[in-house]
N, C-alpha and C. Protein backbone atom coordinates (compact mmCIF):
# COMPACT_ATOMS: atom_id res chain seq x y z
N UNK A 1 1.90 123.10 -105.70
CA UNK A 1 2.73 122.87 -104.53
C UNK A 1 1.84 123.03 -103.31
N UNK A 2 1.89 121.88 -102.17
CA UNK A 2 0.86 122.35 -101.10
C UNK A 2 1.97 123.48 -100.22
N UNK A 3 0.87 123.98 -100.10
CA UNK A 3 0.90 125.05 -99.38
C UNK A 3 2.22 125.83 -98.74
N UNK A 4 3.00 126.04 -99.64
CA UNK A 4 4.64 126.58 -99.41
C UNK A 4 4.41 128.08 -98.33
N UNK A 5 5.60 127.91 -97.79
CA UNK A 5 5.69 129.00 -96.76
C UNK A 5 7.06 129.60 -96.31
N UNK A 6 8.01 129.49 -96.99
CA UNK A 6 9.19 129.73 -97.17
C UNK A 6 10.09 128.90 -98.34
N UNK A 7 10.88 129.76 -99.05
CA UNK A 7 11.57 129.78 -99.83
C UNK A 7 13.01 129.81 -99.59
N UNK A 8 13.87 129.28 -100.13
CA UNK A 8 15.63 129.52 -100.33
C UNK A 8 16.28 129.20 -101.21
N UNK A 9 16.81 129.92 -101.80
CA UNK A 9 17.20 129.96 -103.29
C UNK A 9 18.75 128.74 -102.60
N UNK A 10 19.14 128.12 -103.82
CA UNK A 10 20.83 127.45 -103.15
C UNK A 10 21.78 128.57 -103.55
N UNK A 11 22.83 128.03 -103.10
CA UNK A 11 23.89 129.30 -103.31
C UNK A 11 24.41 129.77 -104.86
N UNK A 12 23.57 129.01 -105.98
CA UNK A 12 24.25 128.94 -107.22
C UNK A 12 23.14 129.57 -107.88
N UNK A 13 22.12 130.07 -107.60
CA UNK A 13 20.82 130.48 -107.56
C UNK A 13 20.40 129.77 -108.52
N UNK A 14 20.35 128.07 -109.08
CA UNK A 14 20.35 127.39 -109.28
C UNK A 14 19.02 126.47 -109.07
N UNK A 15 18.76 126.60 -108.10
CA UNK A 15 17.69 125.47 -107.70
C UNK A 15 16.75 126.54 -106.52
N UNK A 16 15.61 126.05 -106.82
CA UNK A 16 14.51 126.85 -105.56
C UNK A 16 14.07 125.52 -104.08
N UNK A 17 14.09 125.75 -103.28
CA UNK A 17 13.50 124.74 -102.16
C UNK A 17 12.82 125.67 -101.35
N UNK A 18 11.43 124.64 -100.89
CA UNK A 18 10.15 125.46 -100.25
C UNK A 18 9.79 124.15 -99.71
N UNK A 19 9.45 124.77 -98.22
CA UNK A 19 8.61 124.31 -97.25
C UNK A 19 7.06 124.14 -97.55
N UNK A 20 6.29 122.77 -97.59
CA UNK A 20 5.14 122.38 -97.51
C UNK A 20 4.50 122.36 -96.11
N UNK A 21 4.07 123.96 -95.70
CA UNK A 21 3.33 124.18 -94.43
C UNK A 21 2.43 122.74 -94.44
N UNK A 22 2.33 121.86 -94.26
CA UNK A 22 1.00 120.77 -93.84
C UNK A 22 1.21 120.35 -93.19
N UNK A 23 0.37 119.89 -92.23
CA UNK A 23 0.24 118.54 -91.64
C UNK A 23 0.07 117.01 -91.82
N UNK A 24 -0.08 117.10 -93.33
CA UNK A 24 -0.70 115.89 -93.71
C UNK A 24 -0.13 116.20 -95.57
N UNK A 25 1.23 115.25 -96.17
CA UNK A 25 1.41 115.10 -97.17
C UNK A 25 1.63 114.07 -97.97
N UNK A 26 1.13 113.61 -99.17
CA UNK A 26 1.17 112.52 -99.80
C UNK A 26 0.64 111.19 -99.04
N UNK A 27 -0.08 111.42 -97.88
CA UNK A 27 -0.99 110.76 -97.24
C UNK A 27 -0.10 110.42 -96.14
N UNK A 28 1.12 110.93 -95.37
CA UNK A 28 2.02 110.90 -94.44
C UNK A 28 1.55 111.87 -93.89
N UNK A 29 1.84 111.65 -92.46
CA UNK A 29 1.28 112.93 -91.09
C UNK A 29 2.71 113.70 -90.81
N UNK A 30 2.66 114.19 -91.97
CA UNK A 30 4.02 115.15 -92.20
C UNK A 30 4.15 116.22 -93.01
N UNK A 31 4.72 117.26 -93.04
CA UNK A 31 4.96 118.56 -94.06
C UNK A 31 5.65 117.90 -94.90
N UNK A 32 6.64 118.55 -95.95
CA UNK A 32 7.23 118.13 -96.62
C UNK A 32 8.52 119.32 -97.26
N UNK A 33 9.49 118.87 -97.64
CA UNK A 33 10.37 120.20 -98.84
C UNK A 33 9.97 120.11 -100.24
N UNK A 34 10.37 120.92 -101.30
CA UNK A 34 9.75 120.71 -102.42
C UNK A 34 11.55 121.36 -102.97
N UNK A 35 12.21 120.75 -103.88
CA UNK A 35 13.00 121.64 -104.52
C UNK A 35 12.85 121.90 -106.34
N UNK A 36 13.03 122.78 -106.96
CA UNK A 36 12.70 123.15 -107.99
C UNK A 36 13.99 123.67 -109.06
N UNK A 37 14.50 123.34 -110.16
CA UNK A 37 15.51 123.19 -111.03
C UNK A 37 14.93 124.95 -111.48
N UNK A 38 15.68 125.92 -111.53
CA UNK A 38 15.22 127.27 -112.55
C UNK A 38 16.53 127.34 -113.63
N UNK A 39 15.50 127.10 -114.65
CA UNK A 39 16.22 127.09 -115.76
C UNK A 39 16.64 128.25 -116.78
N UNK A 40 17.64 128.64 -117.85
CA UNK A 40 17.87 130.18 -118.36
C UNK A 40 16.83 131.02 -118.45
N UNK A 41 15.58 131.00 -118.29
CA UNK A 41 14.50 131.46 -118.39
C UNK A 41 13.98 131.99 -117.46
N UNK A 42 14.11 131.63 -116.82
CA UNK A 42 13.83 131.49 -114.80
C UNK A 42 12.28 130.69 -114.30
N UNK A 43 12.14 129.96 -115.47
CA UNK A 43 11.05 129.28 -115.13
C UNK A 43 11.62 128.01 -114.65
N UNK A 44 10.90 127.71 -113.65
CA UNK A 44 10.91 126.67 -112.33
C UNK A 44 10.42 125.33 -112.49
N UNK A 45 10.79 124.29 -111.87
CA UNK A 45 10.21 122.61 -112.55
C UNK A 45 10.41 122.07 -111.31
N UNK A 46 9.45 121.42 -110.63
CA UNK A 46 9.78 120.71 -109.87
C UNK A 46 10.38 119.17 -109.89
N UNK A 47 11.32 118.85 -108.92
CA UNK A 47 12.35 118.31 -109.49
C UNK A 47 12.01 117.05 -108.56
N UNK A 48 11.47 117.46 -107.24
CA UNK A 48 11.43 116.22 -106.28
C UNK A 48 11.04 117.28 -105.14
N UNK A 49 10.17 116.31 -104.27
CA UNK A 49 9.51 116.53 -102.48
C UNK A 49 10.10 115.43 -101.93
N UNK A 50 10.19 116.05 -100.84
CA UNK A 50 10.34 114.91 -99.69
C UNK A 50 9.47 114.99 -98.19
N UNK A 51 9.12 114.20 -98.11
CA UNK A 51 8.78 114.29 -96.41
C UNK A 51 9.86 114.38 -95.38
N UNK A 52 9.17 115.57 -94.93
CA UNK A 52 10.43 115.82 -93.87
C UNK A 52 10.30 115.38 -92.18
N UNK A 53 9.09 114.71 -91.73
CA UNK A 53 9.31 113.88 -90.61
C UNK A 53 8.87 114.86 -89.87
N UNK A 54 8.15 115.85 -90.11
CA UNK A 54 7.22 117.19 -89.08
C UNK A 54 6.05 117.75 -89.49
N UNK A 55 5.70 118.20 -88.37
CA UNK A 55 4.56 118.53 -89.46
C UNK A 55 4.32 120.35 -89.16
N UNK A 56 3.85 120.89 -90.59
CA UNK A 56 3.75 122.45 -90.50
C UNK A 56 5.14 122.96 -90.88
N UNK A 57 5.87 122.31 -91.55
CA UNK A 57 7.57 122.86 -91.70
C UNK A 57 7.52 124.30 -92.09
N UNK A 58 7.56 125.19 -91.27
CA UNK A 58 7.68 126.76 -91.49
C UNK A 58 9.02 127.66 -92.23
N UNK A 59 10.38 126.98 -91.94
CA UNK A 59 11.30 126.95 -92.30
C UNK A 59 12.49 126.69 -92.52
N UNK A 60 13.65 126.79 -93.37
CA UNK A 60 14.11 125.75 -93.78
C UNK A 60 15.70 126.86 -93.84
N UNK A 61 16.74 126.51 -93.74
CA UNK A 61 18.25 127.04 -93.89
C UNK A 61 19.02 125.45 -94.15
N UNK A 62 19.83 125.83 -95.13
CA UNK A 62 20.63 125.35 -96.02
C UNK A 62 22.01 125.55 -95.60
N UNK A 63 22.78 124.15 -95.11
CA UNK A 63 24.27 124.94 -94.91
C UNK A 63 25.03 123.54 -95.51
N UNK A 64 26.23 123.41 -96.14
CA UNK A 64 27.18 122.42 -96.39
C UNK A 64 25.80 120.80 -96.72
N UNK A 65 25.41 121.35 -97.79
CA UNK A 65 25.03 120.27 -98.22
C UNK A 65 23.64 119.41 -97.70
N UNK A 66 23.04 120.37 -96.34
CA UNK A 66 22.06 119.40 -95.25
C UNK A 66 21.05 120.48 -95.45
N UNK A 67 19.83 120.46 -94.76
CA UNK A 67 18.88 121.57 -94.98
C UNK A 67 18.32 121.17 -93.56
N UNK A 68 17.99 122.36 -92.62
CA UNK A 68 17.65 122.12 -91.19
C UNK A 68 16.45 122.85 -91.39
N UNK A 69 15.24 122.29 -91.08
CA UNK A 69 13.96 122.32 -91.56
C UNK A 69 12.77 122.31 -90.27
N UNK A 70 12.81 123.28 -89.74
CA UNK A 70 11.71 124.21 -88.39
C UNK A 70 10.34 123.16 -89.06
N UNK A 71 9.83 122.42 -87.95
CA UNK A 71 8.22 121.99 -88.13
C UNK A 71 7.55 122.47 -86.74
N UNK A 72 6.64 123.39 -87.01
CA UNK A 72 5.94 124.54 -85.88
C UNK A 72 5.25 123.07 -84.87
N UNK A 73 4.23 123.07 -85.71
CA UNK A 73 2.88 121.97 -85.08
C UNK A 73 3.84 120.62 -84.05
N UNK A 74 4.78 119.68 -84.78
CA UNK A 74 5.46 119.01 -84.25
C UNK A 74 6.72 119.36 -83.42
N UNK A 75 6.66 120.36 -83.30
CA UNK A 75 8.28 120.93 -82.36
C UNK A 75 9.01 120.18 -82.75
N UNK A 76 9.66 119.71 -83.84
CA UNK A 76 10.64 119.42 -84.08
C UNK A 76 11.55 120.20 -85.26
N UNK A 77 12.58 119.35 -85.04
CA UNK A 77 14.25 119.74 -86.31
C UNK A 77 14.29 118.71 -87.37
N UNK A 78 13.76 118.59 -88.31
CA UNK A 78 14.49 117.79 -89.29
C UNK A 78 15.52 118.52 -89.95
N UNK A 79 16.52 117.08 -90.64
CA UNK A 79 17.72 117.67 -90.46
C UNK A 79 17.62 116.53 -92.07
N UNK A 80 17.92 117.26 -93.48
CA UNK A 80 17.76 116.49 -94.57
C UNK A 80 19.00 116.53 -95.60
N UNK A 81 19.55 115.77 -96.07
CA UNK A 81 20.54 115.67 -96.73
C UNK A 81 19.91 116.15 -98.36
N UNK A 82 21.23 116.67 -98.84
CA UNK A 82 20.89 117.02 -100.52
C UNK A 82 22.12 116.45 -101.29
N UNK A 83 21.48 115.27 -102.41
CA UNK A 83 22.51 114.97 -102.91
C UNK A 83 21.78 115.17 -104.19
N UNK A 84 23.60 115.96 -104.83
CA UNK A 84 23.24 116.94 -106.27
C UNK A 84 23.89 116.33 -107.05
N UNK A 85 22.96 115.94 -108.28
CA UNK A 85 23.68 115.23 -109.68
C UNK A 85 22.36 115.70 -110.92
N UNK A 86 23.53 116.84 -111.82
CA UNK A 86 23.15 117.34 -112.83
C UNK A 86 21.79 118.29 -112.59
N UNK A 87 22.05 118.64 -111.22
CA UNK A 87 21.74 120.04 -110.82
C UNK A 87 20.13 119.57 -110.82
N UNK A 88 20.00 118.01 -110.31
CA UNK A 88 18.75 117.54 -109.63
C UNK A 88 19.03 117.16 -108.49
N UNK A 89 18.85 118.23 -107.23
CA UNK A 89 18.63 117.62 -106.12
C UNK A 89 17.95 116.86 -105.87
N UNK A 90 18.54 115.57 -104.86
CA UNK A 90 17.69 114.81 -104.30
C UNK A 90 18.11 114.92 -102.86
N UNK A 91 16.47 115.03 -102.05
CA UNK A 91 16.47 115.11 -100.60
C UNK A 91 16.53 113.63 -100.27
N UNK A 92 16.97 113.38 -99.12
CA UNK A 92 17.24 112.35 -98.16
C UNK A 92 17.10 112.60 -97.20
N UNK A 93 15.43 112.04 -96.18
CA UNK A 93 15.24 112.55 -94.80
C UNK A 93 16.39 111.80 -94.30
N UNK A 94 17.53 112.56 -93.38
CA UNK A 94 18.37 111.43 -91.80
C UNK A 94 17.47 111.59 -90.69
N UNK A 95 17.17 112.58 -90.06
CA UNK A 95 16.66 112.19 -88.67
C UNK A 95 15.43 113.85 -88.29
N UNK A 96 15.09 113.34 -87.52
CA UNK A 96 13.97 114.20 -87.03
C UNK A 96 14.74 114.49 -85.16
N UNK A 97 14.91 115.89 -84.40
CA UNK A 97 14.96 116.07 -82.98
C UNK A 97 13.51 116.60 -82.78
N UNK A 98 13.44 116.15 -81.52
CA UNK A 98 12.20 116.94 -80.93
C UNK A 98 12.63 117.28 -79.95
N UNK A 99 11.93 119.25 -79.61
CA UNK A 99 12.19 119.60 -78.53
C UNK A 99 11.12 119.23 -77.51
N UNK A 100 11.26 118.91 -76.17
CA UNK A 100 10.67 118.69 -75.02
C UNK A 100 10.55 119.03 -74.37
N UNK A 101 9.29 119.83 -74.04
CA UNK A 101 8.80 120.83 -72.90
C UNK A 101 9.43 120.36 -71.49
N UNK A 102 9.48 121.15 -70.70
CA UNK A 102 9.91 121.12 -69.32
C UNK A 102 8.74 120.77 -68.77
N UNK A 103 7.44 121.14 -69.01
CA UNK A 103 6.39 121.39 -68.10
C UNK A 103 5.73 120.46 -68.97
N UNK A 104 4.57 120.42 -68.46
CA UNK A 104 3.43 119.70 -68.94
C UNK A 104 1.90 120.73 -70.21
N UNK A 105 2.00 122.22 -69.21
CA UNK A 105 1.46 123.12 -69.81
C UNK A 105 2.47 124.17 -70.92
N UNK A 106 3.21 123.76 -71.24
CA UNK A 106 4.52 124.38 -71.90
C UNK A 106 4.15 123.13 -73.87
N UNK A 107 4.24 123.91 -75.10
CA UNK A 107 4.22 122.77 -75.97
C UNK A 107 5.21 123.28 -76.82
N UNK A 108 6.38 123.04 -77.60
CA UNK A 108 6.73 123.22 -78.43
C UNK A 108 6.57 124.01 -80.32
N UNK A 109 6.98 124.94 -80.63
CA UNK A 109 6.76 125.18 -81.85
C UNK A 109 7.96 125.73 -82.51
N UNK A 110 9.18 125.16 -83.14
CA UNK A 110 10.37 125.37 -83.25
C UNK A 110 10.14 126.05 -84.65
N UNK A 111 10.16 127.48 -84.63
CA UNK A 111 9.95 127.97 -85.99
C UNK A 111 11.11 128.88 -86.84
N UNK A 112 12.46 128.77 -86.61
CA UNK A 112 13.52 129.07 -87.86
C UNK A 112 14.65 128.68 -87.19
N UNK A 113 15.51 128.38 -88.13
CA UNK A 113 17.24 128.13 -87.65
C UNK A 113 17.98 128.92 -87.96
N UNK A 114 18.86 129.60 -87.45
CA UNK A 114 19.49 130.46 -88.24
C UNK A 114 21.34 129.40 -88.07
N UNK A 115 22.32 130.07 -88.93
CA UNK A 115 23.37 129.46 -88.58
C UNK A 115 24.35 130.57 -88.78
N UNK A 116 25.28 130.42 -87.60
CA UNK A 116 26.46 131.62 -87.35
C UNK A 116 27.66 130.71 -87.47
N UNK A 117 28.77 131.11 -88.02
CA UNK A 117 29.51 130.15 -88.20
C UNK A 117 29.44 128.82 -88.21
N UNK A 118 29.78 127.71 -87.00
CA UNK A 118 29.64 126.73 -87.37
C UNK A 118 28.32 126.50 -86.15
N UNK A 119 27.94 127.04 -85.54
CA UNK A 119 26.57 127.36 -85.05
C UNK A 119 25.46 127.10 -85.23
N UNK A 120 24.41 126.30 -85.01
CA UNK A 120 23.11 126.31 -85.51
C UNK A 120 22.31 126.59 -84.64
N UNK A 121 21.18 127.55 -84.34
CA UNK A 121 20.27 128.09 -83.19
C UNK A 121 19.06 128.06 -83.67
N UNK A 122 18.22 127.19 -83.05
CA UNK A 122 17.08 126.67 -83.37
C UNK A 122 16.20 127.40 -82.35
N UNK A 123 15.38 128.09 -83.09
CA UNK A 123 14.28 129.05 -82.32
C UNK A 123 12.79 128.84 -82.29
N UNK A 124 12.83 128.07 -80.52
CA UNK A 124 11.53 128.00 -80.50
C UNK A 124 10.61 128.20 -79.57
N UNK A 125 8.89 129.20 -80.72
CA UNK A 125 8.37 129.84 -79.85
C UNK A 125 7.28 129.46 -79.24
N UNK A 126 7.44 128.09 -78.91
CA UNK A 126 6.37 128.01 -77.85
C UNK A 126 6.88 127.55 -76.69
N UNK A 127 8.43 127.13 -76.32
CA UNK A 127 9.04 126.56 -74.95
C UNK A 127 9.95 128.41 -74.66
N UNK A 128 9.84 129.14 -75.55
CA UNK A 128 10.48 130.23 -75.30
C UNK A 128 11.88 130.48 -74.68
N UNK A 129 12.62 129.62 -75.82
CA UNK A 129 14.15 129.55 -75.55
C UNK A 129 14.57 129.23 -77.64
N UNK A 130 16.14 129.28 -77.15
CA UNK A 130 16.90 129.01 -78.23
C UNK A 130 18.29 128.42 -78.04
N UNK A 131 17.79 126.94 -78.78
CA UNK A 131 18.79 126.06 -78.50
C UNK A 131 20.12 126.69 -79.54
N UNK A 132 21.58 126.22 -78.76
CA UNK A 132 22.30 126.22 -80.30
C UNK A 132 23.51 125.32 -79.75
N UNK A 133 23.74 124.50 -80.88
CA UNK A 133 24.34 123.25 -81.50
C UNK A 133 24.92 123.33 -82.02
N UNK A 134 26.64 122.80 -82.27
CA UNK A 134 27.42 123.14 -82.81
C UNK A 134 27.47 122.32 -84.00
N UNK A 135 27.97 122.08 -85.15
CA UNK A 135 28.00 121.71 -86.42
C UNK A 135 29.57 121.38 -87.00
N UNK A 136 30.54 121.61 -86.20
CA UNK A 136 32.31 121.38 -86.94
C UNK A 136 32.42 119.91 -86.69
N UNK A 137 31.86 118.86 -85.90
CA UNK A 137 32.18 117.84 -86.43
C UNK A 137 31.16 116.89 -86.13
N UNK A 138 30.41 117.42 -87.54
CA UNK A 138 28.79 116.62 -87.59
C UNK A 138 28.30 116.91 -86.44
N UNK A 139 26.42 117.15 -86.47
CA UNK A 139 25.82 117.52 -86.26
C UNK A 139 25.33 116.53 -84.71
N UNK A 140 26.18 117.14 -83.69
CA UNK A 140 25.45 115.70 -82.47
C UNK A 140 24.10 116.73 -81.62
N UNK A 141 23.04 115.50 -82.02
CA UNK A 141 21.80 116.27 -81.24
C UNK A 141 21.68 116.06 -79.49
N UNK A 142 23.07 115.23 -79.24
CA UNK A 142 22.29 114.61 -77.76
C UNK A 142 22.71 115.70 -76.87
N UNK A 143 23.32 116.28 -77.02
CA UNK A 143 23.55 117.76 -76.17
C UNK A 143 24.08 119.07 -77.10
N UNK A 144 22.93 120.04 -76.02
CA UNK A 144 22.94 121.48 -76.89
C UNK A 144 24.46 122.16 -76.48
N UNK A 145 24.99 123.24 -76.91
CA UNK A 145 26.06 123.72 -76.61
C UNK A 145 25.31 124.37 -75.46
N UNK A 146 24.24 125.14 -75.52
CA UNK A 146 23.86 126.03 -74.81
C UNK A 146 21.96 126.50 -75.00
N UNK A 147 21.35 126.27 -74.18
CA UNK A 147 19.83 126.84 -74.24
C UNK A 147 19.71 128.13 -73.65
N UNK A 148 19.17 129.42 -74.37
CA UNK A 148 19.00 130.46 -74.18
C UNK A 148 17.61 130.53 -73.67
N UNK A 149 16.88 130.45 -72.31
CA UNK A 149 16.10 130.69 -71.91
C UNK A 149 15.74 132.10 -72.12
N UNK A 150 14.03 132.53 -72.47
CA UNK A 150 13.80 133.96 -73.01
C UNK A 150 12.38 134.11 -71.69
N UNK A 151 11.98 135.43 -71.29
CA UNK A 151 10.76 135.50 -70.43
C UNK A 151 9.76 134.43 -71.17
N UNK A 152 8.95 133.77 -70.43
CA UNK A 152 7.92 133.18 -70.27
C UNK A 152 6.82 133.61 -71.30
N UNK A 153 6.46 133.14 -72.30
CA UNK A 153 5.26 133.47 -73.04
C UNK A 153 5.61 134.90 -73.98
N UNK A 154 6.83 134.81 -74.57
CA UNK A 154 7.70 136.32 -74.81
C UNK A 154 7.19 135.40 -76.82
N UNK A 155 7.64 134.48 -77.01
CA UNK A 155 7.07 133.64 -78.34
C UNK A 155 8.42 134.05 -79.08
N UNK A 156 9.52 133.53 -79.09
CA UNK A 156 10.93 133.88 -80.05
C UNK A 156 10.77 133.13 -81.34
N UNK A 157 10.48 134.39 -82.35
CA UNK A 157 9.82 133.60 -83.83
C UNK A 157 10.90 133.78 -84.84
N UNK A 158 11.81 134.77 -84.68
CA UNK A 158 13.07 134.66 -85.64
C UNK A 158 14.23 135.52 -84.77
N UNK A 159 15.58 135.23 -85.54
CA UNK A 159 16.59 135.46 -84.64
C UNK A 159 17.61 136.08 -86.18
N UNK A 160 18.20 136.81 -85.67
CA UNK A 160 18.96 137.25 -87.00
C UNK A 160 20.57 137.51 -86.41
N UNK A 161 21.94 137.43 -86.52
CA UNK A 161 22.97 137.44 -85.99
C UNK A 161 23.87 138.47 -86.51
N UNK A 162 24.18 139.36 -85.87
CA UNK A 162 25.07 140.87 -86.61
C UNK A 162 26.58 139.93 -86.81
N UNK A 163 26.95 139.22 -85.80
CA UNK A 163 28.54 138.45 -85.40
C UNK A 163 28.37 137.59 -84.50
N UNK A 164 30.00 137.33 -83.96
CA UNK A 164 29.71 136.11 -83.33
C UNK A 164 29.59 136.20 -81.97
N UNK A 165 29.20 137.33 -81.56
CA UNK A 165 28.74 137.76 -80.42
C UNK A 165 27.44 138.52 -80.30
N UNK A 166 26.93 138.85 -80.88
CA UNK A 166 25.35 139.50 -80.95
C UNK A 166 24.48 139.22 -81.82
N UNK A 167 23.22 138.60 -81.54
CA UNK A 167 22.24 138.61 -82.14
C UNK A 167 20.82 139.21 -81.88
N UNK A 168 19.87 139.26 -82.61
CA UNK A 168 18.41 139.97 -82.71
C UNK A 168 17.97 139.00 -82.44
N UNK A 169 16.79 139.38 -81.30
CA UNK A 169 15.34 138.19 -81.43
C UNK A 169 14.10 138.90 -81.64
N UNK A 170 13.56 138.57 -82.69
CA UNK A 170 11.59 139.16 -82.25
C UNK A 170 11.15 137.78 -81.84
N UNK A 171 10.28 138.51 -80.69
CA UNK A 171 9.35 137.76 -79.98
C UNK A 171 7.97 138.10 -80.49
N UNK A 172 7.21 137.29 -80.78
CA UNK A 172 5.93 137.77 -81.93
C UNK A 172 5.16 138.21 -80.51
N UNK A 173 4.97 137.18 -79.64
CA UNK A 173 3.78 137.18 -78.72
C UNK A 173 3.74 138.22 -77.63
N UNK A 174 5.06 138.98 -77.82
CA UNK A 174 5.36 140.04 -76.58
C UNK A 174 5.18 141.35 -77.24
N UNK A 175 5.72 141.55 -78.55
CA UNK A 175 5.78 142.53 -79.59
C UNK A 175 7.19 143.36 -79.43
N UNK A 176 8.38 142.18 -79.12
CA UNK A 176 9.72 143.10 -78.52
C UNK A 176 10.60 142.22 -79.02
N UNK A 177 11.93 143.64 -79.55
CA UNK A 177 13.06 142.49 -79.92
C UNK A 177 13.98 142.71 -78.73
């Protein structure tokens, strides 16, 4: 497997899917997902990759069937469909967002999603904010619900949610949650 960097089991603990940290897969200028069938044994088979339309995919959350897939290097969201028959997923890239610096000296590195209800908050630490997008009737990228601007050069690398009113951020580059 090139170079995996996160893992997520599906909810049936059923199948394994992992992020292909690259820049460059199957000769595409892209990372990729990898998902894997674990069978009574708990030994693992890979079942199918896909290119996921970013590159460096750091990580990946799974909700209702789609997999929203953090690519650091490309600041972007891929956003990949899973269609399951006889407990062989198959990925289907739909679309790639990119986030877009404000500035010129400002670059993107969108590195985890987390999802709170029907919520999705895409955290990224190199524009040092966190978008979040609502998800109850399909996924529209052309406007955020809301951008959480964070201090300047603070680096928001994961976000974790107690409810639907409070969440955790570490900021890697500041050393503060």
């Amino acid at each position: 497997i090139p170079s995996p960097s996160y893992l997520q089991l599906s909810n049936d603990k059923k199948q394994l899917f992992a992020t292909n940290e690259v820049n460059q897969l199957d000769s595409e200028l892209s990372g990729g997902v990898s998902v894997f069938s674990i069978d009574n044994n708990h030994d693992i088979i890979l079942i199918h990759r896909v290119i996921c339309g970013g590159m460096s995919p750091t990580h990946l959350t799974i909700h209702n069937s789609i997999i929203y897939v953090s690519n650091y290097n490309s600041g972007s969201l891929s956003i990949i469909s899973i269609h399951d028959s006889s407990l062989k997923a198959r990925l289907t890239k739909n679309r790639v967002i990119t986030h877009r610096p404000d500035s010129l000296d400002s670059v993107s590195h969108v590195h985890q999603t987390t999802i709170n209800n029907n919520d999705l908050f895409v955290v990224d630490l190199g524009l040092d904010y966190i978008k979040q997008y609502n998800l109850s009737d399909g996924f529209d990228d052309s406007e955020d619900i809301h951008t959480l601007s964070l201090p300047r050069g603070c680096g928001p690398r994961h976000m974790a949610m107690v409810d639907n009113n409070l969440g955790f951020v570490f900021c890697e580059l500041s050393s503060t949650i």
